[in-house]
N, C-alpha and C. Protein backbone atom coordinates (compact mmCIF):
# COMPACT_ATOMS: atom_id res chain seq x y z
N UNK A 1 75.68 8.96 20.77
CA UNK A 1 76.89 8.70 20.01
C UNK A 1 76.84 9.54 18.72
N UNK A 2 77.57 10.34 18.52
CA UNK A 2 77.85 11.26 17.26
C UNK A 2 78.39 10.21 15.91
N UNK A 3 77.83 10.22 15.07
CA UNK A 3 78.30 9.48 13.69
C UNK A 3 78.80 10.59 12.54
N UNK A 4 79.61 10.60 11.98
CA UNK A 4 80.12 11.32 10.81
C UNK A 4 79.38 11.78 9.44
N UNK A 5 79.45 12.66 9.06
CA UNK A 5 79.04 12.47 7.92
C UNK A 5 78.81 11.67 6.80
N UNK A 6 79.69 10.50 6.34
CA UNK A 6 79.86 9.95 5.71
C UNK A 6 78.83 8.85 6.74
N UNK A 7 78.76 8.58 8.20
CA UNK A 7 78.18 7.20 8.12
C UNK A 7 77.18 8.10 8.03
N UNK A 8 76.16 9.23 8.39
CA UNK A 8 75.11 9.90 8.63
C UNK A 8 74.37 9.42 7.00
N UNK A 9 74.91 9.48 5.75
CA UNK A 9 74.61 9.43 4.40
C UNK A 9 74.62 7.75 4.71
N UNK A 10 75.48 6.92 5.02
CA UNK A 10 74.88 5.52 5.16
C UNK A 10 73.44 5.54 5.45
N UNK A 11 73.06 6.29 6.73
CA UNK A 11 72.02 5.73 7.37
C UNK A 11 70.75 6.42 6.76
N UNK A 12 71.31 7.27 5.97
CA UNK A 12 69.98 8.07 5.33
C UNK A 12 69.63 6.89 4.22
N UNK A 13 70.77 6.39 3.44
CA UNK A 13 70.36 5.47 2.29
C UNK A 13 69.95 4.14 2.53
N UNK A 14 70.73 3.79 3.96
CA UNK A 14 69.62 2.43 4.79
C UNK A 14 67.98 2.62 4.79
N UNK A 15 68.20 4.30 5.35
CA UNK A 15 67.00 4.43 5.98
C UNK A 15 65.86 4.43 4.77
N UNK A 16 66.23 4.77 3.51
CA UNK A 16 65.52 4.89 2.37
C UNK A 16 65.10 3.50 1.69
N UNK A 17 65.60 2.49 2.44
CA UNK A 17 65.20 1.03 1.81
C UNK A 17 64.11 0.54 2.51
N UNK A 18 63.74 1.74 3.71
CA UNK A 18 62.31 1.36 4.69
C UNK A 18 61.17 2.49 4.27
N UNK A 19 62.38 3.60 4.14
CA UNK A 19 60.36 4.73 3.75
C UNK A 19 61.65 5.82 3.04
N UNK A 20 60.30 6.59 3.07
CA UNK A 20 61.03 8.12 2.60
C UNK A 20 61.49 8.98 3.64
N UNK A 21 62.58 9.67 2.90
CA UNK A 21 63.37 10.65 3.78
C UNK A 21 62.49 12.07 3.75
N UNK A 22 62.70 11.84 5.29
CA UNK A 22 61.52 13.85 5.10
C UNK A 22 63.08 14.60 5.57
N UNK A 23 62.57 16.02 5.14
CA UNK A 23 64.03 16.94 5.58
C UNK A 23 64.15 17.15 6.65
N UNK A 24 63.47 17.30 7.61
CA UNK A 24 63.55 16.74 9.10
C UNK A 24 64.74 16.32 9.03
N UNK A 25 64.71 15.02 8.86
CA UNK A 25 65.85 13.62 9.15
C UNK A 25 67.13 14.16 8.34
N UNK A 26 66.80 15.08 7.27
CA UNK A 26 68.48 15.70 6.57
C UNK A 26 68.48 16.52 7.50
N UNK A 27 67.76 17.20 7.75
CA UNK A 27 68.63 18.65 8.81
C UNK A 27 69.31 17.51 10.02
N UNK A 28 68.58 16.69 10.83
CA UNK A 28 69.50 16.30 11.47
C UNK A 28 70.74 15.95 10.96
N UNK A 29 70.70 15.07 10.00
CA UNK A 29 71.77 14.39 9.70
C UNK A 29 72.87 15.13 9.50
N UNK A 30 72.63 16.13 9.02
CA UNK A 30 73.05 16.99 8.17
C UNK A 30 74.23 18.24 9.23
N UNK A 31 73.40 18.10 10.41
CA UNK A 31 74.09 18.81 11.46
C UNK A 31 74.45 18.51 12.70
N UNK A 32 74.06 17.00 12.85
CA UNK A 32 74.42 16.40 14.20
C UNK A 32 75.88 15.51 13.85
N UNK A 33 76.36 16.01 12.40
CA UNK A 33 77.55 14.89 11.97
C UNK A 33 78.49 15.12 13.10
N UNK A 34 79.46 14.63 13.71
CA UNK A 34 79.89 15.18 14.35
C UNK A 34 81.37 15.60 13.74
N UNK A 35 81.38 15.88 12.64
CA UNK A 35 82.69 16.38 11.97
C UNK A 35 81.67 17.39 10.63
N UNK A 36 80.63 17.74 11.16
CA UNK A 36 79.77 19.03 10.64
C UNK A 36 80.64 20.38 10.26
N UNK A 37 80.50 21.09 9.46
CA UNK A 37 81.56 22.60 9.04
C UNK A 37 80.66 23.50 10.12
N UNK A 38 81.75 23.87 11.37
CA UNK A 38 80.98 24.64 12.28
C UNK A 38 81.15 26.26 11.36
N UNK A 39 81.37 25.97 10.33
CA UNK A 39 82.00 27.47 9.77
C UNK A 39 80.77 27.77 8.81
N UNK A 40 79.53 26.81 8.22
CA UNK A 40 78.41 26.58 7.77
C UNK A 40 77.42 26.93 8.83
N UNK A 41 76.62 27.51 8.29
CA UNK A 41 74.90 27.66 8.82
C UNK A 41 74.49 26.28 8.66
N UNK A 42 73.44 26.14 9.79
CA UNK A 42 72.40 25.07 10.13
C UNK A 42 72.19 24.59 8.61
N UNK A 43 71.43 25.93 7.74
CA UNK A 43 70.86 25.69 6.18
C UNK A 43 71.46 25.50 5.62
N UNK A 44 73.15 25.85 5.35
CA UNK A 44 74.02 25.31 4.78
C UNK A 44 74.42 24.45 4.38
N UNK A 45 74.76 23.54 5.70
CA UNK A 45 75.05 22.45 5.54
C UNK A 45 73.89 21.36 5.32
N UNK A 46 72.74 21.52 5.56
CA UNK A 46 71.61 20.75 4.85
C UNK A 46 71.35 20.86 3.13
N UNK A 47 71.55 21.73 2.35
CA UNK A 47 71.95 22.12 1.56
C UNK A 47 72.66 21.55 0.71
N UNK A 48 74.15 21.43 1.32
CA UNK A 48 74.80 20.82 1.12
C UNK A 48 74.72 18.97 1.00
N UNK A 49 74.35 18.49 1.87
CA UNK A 49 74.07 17.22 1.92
C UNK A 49 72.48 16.95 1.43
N UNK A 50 71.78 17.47 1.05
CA UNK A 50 70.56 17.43 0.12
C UNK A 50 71.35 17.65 -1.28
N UNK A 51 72.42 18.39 -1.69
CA UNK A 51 72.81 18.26 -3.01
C UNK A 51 73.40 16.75 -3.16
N UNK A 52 74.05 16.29 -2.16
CA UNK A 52 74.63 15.44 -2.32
C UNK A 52 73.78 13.65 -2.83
N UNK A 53 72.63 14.46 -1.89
CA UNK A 53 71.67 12.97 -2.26
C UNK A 53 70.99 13.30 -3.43
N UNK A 54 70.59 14.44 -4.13
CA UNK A 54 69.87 14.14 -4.94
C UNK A 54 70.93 14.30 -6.48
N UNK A 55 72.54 14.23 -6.00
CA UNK A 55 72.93 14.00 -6.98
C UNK A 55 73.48 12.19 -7.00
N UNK A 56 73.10 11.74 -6.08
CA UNK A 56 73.33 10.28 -5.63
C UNK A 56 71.84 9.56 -6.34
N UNK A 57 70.52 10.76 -6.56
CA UNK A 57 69.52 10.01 -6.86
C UNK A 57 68.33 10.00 -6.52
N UNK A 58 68.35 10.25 -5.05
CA UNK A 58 67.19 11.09 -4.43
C UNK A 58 65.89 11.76 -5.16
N UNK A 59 65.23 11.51 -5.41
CA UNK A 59 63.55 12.59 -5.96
C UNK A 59 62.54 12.74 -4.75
N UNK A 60 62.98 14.33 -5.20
CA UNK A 60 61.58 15.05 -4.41
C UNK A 60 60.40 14.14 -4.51
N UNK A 61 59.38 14.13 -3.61
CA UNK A 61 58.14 12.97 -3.87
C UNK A 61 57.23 14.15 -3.09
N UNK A 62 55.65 14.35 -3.66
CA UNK A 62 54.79 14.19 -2.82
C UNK A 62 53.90 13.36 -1.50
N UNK A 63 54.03 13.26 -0.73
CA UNK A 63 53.05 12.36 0.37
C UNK A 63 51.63 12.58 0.31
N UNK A 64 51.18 13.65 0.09
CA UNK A 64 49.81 14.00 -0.14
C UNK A 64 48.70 13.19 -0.90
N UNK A 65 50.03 12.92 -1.84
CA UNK A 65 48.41 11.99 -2.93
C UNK A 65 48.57 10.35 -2.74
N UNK A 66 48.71 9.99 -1.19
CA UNK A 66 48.93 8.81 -1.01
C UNK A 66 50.66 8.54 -1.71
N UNK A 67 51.60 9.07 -1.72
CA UNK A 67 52.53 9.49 -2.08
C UNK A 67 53.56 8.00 -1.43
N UNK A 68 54.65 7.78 -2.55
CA UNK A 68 55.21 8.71 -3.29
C UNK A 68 54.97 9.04 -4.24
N UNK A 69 54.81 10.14 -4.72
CA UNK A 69 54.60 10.86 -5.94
C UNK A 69 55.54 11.68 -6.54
N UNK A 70 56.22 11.36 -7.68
CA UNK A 70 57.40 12.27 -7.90
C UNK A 70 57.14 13.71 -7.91
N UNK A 71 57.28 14.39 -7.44
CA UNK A 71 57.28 16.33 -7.95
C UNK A 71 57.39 16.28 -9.36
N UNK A 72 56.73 17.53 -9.70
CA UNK A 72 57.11 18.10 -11.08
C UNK A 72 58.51 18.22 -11.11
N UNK A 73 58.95 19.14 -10.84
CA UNK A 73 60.01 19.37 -10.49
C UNK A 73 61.17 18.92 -10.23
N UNK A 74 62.24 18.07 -10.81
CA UNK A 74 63.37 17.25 -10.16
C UNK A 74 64.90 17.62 -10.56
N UNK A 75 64.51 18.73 -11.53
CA UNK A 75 66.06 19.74 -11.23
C UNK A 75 66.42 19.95 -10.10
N UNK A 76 68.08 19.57 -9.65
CA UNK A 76 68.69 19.61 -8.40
C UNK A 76 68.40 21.47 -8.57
N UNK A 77 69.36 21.67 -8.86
CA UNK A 77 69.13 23.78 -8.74
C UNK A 77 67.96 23.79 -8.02
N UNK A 78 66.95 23.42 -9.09
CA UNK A 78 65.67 23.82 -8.94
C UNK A 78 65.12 23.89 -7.20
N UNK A 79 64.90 22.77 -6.72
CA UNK A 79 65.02 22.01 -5.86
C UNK A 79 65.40 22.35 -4.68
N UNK A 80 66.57 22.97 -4.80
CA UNK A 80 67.66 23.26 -3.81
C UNK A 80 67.31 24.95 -3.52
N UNK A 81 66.94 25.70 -5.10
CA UNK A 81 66.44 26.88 -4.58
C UNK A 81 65.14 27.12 -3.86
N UNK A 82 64.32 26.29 -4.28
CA UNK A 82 62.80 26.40 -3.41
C UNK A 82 63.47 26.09 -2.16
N UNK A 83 63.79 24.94 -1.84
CA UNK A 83 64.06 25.16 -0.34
C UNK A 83 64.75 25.80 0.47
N UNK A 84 65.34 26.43 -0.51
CA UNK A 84 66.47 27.62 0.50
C UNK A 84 65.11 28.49 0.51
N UNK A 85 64.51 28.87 -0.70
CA UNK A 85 63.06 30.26 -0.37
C UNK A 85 62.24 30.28 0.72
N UNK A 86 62.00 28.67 1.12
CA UNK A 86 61.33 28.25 1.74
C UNK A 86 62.05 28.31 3.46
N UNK A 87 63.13 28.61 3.62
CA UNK A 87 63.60 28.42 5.04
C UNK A 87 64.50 29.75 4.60
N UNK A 88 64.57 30.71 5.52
CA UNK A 88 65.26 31.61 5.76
C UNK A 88 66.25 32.15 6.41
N UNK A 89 67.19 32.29 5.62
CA UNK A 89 68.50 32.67 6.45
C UNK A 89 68.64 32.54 7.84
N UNK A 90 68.77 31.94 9.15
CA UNK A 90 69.18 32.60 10.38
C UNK A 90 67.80 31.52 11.51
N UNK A 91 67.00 30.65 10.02
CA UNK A 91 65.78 29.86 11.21
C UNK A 91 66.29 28.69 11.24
N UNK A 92 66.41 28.41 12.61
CA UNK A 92 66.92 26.96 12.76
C UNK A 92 66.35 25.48 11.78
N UNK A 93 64.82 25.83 11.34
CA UNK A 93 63.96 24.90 11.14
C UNK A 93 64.14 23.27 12.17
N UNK A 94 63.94 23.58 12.56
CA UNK A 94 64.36 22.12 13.74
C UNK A 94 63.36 20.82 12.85
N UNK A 95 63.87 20.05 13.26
CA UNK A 95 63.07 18.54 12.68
C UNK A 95 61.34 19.06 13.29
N UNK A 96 60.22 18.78 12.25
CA UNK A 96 59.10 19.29 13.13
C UNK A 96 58.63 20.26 13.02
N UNK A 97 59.16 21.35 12.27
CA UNK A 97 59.06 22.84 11.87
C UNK A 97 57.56 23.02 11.43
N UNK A 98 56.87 23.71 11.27
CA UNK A 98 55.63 24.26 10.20
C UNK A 98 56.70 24.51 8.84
N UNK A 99 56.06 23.96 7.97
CA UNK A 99 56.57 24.31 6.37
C UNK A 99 58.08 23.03 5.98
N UNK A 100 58.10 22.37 7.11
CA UNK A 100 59.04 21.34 6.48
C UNK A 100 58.41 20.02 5.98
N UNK A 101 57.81 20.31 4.56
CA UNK A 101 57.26 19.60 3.86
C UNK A 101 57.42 18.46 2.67
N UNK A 102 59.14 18.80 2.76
CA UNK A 102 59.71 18.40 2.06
C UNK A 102 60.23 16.67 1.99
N UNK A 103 60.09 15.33 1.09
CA UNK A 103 60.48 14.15 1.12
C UNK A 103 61.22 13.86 0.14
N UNK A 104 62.08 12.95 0.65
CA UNK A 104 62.79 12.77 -0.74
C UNK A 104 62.60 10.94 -0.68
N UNK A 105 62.75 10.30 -1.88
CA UNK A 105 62.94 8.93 -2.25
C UNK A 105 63.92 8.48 -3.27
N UNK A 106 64.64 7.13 -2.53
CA UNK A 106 65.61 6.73 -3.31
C UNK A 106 64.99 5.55 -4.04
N UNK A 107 64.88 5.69 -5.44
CA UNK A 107 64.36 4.53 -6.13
C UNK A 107 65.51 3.15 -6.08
N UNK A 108 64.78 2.18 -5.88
CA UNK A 108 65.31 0.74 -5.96
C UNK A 108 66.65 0.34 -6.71
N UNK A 109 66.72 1.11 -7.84
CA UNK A 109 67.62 0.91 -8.70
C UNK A 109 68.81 2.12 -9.02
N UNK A 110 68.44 2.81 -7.52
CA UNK A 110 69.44 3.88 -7.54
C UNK A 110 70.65 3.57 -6.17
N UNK A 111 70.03 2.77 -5.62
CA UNK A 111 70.28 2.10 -4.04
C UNK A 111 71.53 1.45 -4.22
């Protein structure tokens, strides 16, 4: 069953009241909407809906150090440009990728 964008961002912010969001789960979301901009790249539109959450609230987190751990880092720009550096024009990155390392967390009081 195809869900929309708008419920796809429901289920990301449900899904954030159980764990953290890895970008995996945005690229899906992000492109299985089924009212997705077929006129957008795969990266695009993840992009796009990663701006959207981390202007909703979202922080980058480490997993590594027994995580969550906020990133240095929590400028949206900022943020948004590493991961475009990090995935390159024209690669699908599928959920599962090498180098999709990326989590995000919605704090309690952003929910």
């Amino acid at each position: 069953m195809n869900h929309t964008l708008e419920e796809q961002k429901s289920f990301l912010i449900n899904e954030s009241h159980e764990d953290e969001i890895s970008l995996g789960l945005v690229i899906a979301a992000a492109n299985e909407a089924s009212d997705a901009d077929p006129a957008s790249s795969r990266r695009e539109r993840t992009l796009a809906l990663l701006a959207w959450m981390l202007d909703r609230g979202f922080i980058p987190v480490d997993m590594h150090q027994g995580g969550p751990v906020p990133m240095t880092e929590q400028r949206p720009a900022a943020i948004l440009a590493a991961i475009r550096a990090e995935w390159p024009e024209g690669d699908d990155m599928a959920e599962g990728s090498a180098g999709v390392s990326w989590w995000f967390h919605l704090p309690p009081d952003r929910r």
